[in-house]
C-alpha atoms as a PDB file:
ATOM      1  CA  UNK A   1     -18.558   7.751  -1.868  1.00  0.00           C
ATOM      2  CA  UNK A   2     -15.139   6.710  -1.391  1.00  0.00           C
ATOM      3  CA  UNK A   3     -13.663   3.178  -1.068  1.00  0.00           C
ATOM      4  CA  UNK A   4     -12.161   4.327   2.760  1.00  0.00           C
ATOM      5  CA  UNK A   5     -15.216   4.879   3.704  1.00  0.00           C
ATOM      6  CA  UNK A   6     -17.062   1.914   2.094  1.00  0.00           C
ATOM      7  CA  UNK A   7     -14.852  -0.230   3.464  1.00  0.00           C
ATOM      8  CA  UNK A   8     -13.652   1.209   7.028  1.00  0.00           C
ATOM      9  CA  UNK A   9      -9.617   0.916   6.143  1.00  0.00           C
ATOM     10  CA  UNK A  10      -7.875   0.224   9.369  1.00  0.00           C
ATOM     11  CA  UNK A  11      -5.712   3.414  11.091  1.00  0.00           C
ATOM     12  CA  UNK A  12      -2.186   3.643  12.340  1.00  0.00           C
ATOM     13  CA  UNK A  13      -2.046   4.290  16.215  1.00  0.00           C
ATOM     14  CA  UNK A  14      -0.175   7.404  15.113  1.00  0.00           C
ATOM     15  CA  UNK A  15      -1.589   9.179  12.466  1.00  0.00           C
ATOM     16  CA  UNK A  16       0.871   9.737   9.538  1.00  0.00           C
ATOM     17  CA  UNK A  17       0.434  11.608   6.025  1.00  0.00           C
ATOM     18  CA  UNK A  18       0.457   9.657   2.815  1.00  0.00           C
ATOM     19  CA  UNK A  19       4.302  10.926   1.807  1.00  0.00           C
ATOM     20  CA  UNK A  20       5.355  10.010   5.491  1.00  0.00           C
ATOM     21  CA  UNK A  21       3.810   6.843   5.362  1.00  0.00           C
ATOM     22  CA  UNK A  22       5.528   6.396   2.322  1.00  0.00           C
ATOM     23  CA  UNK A  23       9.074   7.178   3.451  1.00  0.00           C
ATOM     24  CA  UNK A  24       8.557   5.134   6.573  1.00  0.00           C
ATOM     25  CA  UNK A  25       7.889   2.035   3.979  1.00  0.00           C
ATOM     26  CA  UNK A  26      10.531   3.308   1.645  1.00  0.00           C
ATOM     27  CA  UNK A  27      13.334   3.555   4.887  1.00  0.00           C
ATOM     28  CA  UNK A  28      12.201  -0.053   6.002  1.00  0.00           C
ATOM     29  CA  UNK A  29      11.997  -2.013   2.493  1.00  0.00           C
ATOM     30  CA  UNK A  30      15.845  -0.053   1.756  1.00  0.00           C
ATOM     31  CA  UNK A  31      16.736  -1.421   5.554  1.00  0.00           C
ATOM     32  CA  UNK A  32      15.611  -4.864   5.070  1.00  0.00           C
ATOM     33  CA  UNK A  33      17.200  -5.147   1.312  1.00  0.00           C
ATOM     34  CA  UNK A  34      20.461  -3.600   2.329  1.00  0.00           C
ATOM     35  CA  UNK A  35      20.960  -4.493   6.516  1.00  0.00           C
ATOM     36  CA  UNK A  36      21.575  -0.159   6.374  1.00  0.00           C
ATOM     37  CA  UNK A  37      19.337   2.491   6.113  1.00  0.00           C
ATOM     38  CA  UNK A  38      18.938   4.864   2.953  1.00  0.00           C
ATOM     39  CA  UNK A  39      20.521   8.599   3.555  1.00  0.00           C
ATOM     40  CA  UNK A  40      18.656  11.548   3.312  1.00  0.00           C
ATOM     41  CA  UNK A  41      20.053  12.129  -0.291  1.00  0.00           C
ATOM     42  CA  UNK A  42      18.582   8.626  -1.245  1.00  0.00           C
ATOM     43  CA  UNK A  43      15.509   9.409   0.366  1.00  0.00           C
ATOM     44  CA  UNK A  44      15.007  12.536  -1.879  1.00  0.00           C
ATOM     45  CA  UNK A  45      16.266  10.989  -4.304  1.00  0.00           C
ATOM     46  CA  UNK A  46      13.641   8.691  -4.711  1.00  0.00           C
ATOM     47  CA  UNK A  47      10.707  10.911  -4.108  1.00  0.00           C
ATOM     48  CA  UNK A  48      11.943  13.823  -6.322  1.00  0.00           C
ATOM     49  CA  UNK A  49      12.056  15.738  -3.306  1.00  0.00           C
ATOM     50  CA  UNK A  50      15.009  18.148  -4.558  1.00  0.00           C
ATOM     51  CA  UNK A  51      15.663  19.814  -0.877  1.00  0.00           C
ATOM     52  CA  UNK A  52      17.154  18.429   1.672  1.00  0.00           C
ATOM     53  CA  UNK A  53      15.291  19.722   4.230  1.00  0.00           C
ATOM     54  CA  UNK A  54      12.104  18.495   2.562  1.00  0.00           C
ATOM     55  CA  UNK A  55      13.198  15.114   3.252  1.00  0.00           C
ATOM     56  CA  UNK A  56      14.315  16.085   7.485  1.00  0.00           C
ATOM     57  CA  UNK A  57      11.066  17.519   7.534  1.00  0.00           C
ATOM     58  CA  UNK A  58       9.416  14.284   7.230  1.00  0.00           C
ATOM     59  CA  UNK A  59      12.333  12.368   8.975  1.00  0.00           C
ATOM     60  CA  UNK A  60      11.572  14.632  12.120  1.00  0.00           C
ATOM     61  CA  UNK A  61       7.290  13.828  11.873  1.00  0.00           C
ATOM     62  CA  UNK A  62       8.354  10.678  11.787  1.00  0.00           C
ATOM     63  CA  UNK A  63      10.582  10.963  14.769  1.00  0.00           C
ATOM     64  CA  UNK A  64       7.972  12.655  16.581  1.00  0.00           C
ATOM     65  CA  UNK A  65       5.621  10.330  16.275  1.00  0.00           C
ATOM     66  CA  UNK A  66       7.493   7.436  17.353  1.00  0.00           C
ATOM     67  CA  UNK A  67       8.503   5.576  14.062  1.00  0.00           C
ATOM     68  CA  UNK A  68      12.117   5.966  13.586  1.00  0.00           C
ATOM     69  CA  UNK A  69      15.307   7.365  15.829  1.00  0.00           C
ATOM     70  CA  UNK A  70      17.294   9.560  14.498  1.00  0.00           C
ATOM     71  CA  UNK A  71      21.589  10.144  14.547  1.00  0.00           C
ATOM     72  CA  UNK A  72      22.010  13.541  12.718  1.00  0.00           C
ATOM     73  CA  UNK A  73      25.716  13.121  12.647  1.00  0.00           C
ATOM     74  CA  UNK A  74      25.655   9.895  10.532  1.00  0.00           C
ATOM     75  CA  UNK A  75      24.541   9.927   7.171  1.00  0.00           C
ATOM     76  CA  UNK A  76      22.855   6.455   7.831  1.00  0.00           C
ATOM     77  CA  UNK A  77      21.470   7.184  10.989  1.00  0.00           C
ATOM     78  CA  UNK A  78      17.919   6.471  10.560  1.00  0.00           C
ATOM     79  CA  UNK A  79      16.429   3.479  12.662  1.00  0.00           C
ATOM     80  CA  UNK A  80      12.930   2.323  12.181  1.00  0.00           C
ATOM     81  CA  UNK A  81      11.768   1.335  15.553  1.00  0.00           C
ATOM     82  CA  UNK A  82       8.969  -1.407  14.674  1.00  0.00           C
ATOM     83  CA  UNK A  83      12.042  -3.352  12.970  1.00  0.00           C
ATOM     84  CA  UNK A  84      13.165  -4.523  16.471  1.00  0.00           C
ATOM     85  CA  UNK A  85      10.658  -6.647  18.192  1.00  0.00           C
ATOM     86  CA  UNK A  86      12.158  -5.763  21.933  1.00  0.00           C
ATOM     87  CA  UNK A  87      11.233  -2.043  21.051  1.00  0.00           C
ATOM     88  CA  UNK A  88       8.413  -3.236  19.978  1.00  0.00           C
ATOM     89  CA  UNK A  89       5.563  -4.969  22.484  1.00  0.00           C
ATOM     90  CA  UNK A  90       3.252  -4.937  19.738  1.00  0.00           C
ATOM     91  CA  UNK A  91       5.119  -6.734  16.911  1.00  0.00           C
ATOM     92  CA  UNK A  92       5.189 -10.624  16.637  1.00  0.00           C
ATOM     93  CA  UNK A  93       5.708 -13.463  14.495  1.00  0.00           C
ATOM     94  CA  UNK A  94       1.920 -13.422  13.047  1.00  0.00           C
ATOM     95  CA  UNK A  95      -0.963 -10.579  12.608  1.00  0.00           C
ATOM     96  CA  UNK A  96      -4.345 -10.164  11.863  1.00  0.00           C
ATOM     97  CA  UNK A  97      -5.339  -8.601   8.838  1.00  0.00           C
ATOM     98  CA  UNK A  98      -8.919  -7.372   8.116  1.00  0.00           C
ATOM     99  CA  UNK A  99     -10.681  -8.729   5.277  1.00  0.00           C
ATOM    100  CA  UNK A 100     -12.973  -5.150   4.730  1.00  0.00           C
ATOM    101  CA  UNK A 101     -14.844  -6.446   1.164  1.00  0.00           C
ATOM    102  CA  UNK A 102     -14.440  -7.975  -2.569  1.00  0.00           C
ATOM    103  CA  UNK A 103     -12.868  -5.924  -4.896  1.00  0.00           C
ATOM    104  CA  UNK A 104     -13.444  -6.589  -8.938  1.00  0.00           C
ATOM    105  CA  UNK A 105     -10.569  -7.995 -11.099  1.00  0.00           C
ATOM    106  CA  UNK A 106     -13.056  -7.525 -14.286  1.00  0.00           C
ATOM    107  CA  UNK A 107     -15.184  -5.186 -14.649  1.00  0.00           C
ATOM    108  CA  UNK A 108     -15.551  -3.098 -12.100  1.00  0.00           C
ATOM    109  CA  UNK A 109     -18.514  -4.189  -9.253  1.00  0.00           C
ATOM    110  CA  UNK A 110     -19.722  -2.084  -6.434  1.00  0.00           C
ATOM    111  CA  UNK A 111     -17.635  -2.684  -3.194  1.00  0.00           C
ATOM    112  CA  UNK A 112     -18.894  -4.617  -0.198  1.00  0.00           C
ATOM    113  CA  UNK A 113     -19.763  -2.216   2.851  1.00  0.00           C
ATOM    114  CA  UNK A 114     -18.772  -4.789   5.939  1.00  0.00           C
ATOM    115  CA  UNK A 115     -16.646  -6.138   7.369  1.00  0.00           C
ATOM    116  CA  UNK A 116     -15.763  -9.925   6.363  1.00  0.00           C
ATOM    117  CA  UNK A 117     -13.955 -10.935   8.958  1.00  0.00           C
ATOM    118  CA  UNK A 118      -9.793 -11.342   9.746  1.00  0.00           C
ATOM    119  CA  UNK A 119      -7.144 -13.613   8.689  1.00  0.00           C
ATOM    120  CA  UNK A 120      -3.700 -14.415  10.147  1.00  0.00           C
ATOM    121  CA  UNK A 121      -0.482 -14.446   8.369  1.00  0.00           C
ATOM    122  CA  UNK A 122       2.881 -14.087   9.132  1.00  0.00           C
ATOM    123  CA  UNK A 123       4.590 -10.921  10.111  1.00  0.00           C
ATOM    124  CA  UNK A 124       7.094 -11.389   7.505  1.00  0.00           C
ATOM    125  CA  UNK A 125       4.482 -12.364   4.479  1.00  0.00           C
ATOM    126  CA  UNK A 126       3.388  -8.478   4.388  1.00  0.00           C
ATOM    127  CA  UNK A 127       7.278  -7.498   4.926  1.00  0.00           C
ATOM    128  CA  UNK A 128       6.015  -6.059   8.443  1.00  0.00           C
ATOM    129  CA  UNK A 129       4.292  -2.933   5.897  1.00  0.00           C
ATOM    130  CA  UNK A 130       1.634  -1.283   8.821  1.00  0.00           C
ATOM    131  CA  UNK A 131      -2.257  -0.348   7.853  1.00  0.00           C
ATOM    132  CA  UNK A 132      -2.536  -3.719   5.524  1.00  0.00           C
ATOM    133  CA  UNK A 133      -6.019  -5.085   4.793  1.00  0.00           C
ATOM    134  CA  UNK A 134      -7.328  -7.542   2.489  1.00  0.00           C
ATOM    135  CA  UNK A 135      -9.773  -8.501  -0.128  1.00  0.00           C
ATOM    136  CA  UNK A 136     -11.508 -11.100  -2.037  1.00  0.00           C
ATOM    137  CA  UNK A 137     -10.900 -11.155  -5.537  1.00  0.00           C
ATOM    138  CA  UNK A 138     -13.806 -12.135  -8.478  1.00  0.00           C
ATOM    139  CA  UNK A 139     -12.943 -12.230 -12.098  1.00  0.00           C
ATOM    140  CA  UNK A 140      -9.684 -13.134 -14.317  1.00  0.00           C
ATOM    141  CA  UNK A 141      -8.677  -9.753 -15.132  1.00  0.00           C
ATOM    142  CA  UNK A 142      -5.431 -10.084 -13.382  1.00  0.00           C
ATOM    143  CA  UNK A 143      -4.499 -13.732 -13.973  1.00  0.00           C
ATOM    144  CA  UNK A 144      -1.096 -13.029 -15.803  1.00  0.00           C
ATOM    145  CA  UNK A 145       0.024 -11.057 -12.471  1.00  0.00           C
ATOM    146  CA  UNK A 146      -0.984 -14.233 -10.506  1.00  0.00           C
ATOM    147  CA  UNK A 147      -4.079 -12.992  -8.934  1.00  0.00           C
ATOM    148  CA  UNK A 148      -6.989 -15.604  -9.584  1.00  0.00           C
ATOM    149  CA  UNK A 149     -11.007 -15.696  -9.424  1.00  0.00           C
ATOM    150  CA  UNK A 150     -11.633 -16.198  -5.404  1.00  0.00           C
ATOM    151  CA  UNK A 151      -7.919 -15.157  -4.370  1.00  0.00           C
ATOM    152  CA  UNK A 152      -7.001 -12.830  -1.054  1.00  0.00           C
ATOM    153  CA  UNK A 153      -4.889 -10.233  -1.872  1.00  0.00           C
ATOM    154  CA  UNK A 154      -3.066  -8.342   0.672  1.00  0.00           C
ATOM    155  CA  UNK A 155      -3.091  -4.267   0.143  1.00  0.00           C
ATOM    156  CA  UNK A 156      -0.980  -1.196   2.006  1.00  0.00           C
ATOM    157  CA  UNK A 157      -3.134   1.294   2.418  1.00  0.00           C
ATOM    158  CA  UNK A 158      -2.267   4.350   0.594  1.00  0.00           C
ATOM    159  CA  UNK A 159      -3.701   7.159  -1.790  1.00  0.00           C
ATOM    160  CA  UNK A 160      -0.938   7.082  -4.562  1.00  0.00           C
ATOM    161  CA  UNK A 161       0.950   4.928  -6.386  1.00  0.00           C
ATOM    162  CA  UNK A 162       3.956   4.757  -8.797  1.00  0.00           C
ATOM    163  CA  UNK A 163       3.369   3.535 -13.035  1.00  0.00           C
ATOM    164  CA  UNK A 164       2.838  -0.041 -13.334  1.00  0.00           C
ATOM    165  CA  UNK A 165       1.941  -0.854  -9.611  1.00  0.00           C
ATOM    166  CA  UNK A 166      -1.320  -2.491  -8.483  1.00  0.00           C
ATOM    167  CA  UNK A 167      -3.450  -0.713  -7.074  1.00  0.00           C
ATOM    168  CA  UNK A 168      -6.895  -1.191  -5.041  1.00  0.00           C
ATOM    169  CA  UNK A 169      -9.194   1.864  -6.936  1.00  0.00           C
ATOM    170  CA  UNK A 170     -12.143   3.292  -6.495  1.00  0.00           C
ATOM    171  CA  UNK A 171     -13.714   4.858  -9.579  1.00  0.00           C
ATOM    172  CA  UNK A 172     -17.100   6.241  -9.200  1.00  0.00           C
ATOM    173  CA  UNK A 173     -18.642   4.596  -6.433  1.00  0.00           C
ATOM    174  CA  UNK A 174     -17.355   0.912  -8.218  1.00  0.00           C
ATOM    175  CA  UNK A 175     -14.115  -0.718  -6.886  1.00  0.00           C
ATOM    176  CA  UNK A 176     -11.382  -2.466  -8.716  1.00  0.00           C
ATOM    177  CA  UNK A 177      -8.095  -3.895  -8.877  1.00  0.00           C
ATOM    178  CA  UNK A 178      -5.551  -2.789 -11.764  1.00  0.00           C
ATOM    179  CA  UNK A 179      -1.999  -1.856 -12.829  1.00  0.00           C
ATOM    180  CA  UNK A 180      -1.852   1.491 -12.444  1.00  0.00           C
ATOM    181  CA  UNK A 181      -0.972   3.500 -15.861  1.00  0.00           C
ATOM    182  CA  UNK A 182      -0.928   7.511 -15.292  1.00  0.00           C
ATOM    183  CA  UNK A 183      -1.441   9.554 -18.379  1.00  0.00           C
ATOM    184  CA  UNK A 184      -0.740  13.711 -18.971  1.00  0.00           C
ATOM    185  CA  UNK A 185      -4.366  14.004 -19.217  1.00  0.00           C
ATOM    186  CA  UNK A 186      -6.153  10.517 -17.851  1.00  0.00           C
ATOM    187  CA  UNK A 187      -5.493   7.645 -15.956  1.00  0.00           C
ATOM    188  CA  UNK A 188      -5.581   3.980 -17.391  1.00  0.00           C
ATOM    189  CA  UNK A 189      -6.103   1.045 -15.250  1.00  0.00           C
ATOM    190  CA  UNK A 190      -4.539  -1.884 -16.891  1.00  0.00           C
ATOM    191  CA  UNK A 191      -5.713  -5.938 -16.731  1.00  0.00           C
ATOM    192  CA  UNK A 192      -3.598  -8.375 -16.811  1.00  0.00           C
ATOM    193  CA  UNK A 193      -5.713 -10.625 -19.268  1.00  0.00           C
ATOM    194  CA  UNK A 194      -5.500  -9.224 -22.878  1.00  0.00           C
ATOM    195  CA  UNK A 195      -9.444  -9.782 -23.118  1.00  0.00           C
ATOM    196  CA  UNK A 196     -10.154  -6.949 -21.380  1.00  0.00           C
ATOM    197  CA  UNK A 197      -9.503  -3.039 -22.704  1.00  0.00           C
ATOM    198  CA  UNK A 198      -7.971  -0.781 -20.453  1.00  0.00           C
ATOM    199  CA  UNK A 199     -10.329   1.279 -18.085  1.00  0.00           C
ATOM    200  CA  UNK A 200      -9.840   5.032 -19.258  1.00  0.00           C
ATOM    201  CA  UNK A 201     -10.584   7.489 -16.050  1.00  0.00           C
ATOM    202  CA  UNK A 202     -11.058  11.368 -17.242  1.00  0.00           C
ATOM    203  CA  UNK A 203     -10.954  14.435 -15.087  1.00  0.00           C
ATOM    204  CA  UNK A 204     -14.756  14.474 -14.802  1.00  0.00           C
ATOM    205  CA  UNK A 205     -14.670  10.994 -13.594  1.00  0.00           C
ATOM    206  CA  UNK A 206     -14.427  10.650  -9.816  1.00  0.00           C
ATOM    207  CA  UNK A 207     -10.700   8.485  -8.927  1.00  0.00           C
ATOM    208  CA  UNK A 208      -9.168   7.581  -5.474  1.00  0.00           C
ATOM    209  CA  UNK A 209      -5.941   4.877  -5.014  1.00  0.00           C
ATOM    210  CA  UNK A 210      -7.295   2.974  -1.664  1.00  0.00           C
ATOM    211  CA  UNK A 211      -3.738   0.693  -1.579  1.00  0.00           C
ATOM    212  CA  UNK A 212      -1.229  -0.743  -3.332  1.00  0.00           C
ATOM    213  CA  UNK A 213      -1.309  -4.664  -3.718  1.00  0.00           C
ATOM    214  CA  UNK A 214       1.468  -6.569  -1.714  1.00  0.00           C
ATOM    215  CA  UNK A 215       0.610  -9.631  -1.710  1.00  0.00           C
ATOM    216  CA  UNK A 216      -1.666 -13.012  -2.785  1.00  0.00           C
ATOM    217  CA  UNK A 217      -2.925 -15.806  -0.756  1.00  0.00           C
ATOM    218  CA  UNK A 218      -4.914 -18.637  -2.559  1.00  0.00           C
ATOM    219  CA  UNK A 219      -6.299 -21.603  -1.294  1.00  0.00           C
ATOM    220  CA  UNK A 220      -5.799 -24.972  -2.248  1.00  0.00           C
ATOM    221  CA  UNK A 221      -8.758 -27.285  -2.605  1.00  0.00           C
END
């Protein structure tokens, strides 16, 4: 059993792949950062994608599908169009976010099936990243990366992940939240609390990314 389908993980309208849907955050985060988009080279750049027409490829899905418009004649002419809230009828200053379970920050606990409920945040507190849900968090695993016993963390759903993010993971059929540590032959899921060893995930083991962590919300008493 996975974790997307323990946990019914929200859908774009527009269904994109994982490397699109990472471009598509990679174009925004570099157009936010820098007021300019990145150029194709930077784009493949970053993804180790050594063609250039790999990268157009994916420029053009996206294109097609309604998430960016496209200059071919400038080498920054890539515009995302969710950035722009008159392009956009959808976009405002707050969303809802689902809250689909409790994920473990120790060791690793079984995922909650249902649906919690929703909260609202603003827009610019998830850096306007699409197919975000969140999760309650039990344990003190992760307390040196700021992520506390009974926190809400914020996730972008995707299945991979670059070394030393953190990750939303499904091992087995138990869910957890680590720093994500890719070995030649295993995968180690790091805490961020010394007490705890590292979780070592072999081939035979079963291993999905469900997100990437992108946030932290804790409340006050």
């Amino acid at each position: 059993m996975t974790l997307e389908n323990e946990m019914v993980l929200p859908k774009p309208p527009k269904a994109l792949t994982a490397r699109q849907e990472e471009v598509l955050h990679f174009i925004r985060e570099q157009t936010q950062a820098n007021r300019m988009p990145p150029t194709v080279r930077e784009i493949g750049e970053h993804f180790r994608i050594s063609s250039t027409n790999g990268v157009r490829s994916i420029l053009a899905a996206l294109a097609k599908k309604g998430y960016i418009k496209r200059s071919p004649r400038r080498s920054r002419g890539i515009e995302v169009l969710d950035l722009d809230d008159h392009k956009n009828p959808d976009s405002g200053v707050s969303v809802e976010i689902p809250i689909v379970g409790r994920i473990a920050a120790g060791m690793p606990i079984l995922a909650v099936q249902n649906l919690e409920g929703t909260v609202t945040v603003d827009r610019d507190f998830i850096a306007n990243q699409p197919n975000v849900f969140a999760l309650h968090v039990r344990g003190d695993s992760m307390i040196n990366a700021g992520i506390f016993d009974g926190d809400l963390i914020f996730a972008r759903q995707q299945n991979s992940a670059e070394r030393g993010e953190i990750i939303v993971a499904q091992v087995d059929d138990e869910a957890t939240v680590k720093y994500f540590q890719p070995q030649p032959e295993w995968i180690e899921l790091h805490a961020a609390n010394p007490k705890y060893s590292p979780i070592i995930v072999k081939p035979e083991r079963s291993f999905t990314i469900s997100g990437r962590v992108i946030g932290v919300m804790r409340k006050i008493n």
